[in-house]
PDB file of N, CA and C in Angstrom:
ATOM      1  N   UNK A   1      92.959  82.534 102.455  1.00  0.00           N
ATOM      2  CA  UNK A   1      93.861  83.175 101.530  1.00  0.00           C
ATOM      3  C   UNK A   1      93.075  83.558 100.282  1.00  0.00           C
ATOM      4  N   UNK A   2      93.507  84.556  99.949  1.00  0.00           N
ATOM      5  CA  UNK A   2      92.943  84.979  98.397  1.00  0.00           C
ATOM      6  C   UNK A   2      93.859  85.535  97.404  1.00  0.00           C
ATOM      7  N   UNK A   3      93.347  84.991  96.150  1.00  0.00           N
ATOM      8  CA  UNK A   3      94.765  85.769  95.218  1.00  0.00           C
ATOM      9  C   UNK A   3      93.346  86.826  94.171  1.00  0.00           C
ATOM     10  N   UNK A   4      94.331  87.584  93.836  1.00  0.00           N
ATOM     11  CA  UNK A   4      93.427  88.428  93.065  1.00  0.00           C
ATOM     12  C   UNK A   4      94.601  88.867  91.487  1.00  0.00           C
ATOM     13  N   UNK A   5      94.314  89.266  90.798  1.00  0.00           N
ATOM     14  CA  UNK A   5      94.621  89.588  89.744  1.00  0.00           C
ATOM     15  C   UNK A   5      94.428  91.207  89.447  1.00  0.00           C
ATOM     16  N   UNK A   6      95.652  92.026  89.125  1.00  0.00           N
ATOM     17  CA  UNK A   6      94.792  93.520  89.049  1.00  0.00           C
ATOM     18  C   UNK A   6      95.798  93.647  87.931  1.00  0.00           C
ATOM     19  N   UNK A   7      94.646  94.568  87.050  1.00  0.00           N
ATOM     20  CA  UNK A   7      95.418  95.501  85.927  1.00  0.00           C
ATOM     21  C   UNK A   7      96.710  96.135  86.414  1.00  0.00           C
ATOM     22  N   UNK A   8      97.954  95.851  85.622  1.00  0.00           N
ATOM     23  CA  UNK A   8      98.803  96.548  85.872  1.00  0.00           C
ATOM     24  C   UNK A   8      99.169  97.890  86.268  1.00  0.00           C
ATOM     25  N   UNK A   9      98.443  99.032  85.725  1.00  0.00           N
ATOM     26  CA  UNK A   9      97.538 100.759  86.042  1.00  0.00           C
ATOM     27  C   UNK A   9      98.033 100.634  87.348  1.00  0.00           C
ATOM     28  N   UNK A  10      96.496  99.784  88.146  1.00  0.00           N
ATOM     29  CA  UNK A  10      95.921  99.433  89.216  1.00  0.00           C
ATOM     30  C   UNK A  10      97.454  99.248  90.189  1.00  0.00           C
ATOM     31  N   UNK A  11      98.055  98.237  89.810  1.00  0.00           N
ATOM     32  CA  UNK A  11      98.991  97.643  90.860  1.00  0.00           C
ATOM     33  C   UNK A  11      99.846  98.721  90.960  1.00  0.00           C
ATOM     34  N   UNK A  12     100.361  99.352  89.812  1.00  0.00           N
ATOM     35  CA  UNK A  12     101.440 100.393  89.985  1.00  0.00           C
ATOM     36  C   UNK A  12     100.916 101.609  90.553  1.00  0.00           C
ATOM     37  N   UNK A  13     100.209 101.900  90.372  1.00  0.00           N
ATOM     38  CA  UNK A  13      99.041 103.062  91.265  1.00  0.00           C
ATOM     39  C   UNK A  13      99.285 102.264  92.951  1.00  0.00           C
ATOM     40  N   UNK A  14      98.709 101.739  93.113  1.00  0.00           N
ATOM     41  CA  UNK A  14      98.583 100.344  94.383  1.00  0.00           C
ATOM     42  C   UNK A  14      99.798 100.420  95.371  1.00  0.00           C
ATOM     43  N   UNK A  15     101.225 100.353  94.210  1.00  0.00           N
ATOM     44  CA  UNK A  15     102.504 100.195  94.782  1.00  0.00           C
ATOM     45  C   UNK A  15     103.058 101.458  95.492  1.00  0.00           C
ATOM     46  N   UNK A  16     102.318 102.732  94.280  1.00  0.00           N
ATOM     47  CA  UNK A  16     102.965 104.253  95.320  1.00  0.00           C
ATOM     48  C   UNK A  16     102.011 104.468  95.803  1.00  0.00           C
ATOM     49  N   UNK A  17     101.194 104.163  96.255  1.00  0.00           N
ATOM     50  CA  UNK A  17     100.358 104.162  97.673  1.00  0.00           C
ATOM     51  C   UNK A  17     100.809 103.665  98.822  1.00  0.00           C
ATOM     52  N   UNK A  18     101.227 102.546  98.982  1.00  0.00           N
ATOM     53  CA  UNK A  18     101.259 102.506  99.697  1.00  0.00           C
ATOM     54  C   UNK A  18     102.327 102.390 100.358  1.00  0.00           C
ATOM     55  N   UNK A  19     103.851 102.626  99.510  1.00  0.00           N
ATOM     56  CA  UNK A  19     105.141 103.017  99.927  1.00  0.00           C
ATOM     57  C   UNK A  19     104.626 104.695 100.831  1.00  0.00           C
ATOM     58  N   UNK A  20     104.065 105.119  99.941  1.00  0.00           N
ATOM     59  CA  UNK A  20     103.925 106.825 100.644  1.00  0.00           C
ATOM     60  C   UNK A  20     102.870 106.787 102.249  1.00  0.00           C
ATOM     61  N   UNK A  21     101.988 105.233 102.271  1.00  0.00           N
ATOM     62  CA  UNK A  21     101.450 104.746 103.586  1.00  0.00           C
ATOM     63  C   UNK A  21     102.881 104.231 104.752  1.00  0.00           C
ATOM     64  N   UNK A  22     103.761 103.739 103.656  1.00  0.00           N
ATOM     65  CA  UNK A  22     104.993 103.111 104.913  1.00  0.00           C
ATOM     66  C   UNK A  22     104.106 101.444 105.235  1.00  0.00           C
ATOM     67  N   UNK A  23     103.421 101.073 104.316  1.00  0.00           N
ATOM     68  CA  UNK A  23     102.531  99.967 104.548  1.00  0.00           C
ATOM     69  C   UNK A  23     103.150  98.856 103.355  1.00  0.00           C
ATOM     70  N   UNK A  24     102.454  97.546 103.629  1.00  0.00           N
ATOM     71  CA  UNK A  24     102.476  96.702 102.434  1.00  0.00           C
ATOM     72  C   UNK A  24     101.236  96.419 101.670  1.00  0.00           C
ATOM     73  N   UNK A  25     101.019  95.762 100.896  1.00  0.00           N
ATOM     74  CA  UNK A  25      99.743  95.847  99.959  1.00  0.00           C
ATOM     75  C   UNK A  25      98.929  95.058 100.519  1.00  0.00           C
ATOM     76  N   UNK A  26      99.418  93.909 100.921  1.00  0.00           N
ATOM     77  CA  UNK A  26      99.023  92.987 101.654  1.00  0.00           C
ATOM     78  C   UNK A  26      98.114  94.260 103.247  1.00  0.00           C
ATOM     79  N   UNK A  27      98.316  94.505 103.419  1.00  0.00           N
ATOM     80  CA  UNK A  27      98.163  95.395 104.633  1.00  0.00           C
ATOM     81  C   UNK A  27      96.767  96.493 104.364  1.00  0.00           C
ATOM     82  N   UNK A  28      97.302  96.876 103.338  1.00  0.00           N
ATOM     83  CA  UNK A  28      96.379  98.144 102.938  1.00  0.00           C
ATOM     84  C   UNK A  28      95.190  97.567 102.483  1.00  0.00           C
ATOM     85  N   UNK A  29      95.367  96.455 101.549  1.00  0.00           N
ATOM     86  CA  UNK A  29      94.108  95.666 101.068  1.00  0.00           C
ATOM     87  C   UNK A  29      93.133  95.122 102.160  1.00  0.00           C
ATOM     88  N   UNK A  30      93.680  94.518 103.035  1.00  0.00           N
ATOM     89  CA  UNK A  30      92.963  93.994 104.196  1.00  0.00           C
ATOM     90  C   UNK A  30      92.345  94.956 104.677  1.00  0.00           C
ATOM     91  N   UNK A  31      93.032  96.406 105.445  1.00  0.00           N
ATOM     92  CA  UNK A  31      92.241  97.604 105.647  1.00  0.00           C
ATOM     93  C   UNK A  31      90.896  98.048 104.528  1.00  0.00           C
ATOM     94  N   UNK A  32      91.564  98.361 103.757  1.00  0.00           N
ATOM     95  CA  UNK A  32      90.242  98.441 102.871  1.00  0.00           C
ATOM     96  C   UNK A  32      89.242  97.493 102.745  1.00  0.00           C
ATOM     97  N   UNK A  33      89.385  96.170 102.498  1.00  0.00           N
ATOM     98  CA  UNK A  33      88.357  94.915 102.775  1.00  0.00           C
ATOM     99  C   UNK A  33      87.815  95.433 103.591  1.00  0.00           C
ATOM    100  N   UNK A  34      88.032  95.015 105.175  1.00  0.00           N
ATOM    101  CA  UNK A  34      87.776  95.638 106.330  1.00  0.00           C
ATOM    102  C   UNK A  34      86.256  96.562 106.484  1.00  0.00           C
ATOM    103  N   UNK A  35      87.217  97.766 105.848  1.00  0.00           N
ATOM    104  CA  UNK A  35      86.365  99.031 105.855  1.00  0.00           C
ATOM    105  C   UNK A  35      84.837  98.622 105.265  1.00  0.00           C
ATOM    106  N   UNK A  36      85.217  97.902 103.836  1.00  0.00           N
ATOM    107  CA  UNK A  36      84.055  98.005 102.774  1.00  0.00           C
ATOM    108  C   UNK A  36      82.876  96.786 103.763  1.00  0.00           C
ATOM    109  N   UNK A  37      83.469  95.954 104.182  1.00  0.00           N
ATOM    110  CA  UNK A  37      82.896  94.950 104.680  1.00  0.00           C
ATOM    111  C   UNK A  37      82.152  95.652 105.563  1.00  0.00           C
ATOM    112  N   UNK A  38      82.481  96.355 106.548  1.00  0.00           N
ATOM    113  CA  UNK A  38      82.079  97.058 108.088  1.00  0.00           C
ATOM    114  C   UNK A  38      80.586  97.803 107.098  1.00  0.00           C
ATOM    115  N   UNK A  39      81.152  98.651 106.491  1.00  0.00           N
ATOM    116  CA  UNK A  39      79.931  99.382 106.012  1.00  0.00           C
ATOM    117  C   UNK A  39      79.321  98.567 105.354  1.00  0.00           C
ATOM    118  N   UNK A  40      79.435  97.197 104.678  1.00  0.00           N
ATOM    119  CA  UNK A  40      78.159  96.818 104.299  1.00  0.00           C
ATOM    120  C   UNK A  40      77.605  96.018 105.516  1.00  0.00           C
ATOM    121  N   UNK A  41      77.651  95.751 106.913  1.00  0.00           N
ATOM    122  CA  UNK A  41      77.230  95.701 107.818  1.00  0.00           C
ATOM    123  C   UNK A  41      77.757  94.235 108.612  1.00  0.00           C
ATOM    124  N   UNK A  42      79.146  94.430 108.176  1.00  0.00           N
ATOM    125  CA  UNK A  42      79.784  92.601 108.514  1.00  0.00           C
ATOM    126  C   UNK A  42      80.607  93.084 110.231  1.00  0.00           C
ATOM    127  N   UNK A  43      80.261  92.471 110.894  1.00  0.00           N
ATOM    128  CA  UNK A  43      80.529  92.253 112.491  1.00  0.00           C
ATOM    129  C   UNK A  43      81.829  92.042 112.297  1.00  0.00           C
ATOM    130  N   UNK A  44      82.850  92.977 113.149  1.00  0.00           N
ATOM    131  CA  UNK A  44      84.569  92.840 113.168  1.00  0.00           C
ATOM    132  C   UNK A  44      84.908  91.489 112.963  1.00  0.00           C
ATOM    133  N   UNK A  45      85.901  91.584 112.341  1.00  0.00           N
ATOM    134  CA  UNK A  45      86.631  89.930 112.473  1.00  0.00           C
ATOM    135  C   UNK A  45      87.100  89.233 113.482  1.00  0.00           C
ATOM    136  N   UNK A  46      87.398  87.522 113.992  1.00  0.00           N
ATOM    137  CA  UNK A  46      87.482  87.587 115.090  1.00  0.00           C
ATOM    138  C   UNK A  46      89.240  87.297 115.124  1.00  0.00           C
ATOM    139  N   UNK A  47      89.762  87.179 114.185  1.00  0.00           N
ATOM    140  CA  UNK A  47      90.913  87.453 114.098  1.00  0.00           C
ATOM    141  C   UNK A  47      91.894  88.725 113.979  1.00  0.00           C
ATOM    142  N   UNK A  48      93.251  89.339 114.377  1.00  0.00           N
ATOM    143  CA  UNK A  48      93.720  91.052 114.208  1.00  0.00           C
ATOM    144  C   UNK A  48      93.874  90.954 112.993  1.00  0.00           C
ATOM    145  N   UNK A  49      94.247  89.816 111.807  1.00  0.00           N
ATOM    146  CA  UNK A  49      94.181  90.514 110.411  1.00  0.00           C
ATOM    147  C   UNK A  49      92.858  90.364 109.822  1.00  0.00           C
ATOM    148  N   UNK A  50      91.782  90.009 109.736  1.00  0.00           N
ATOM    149  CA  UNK A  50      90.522  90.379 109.346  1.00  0.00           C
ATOM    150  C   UNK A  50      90.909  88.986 108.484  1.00  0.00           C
ATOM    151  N   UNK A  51      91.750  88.050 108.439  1.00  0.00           N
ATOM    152  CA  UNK A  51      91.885  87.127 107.255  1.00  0.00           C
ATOM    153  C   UNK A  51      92.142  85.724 108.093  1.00  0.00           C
ATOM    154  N   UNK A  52      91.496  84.619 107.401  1.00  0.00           N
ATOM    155  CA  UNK A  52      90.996  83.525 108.015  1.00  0.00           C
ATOM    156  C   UNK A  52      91.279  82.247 107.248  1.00  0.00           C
TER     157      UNK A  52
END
């Protein structure tokens, strides 16, 4: 589990994102983790949410 803290901007930016994805934040964040992780050269997760 991880908690993070984001500038308010950030979260409200964050929030119509990802209503207009049909996603939750929780969701989208993990995707993005994901992504950033893959390209810096981290082997898929061995779990379907990438979270452990």
């Amino acid at each position: 589990m991880l908690h993070i803290r984001l500038g308010s901007e950030l979260h409200r930016a964050l929030r119509v994102i990802v209503a207009e994805q049909d996603t939750t934040l929780q969701e989208w964040v993990v995707r993005a983790l994901t992504a950033a992780a893959r390209e810096a050269g981290m082997r898929e997760p061995t779990d379907s949410q990438g979270a452990g």
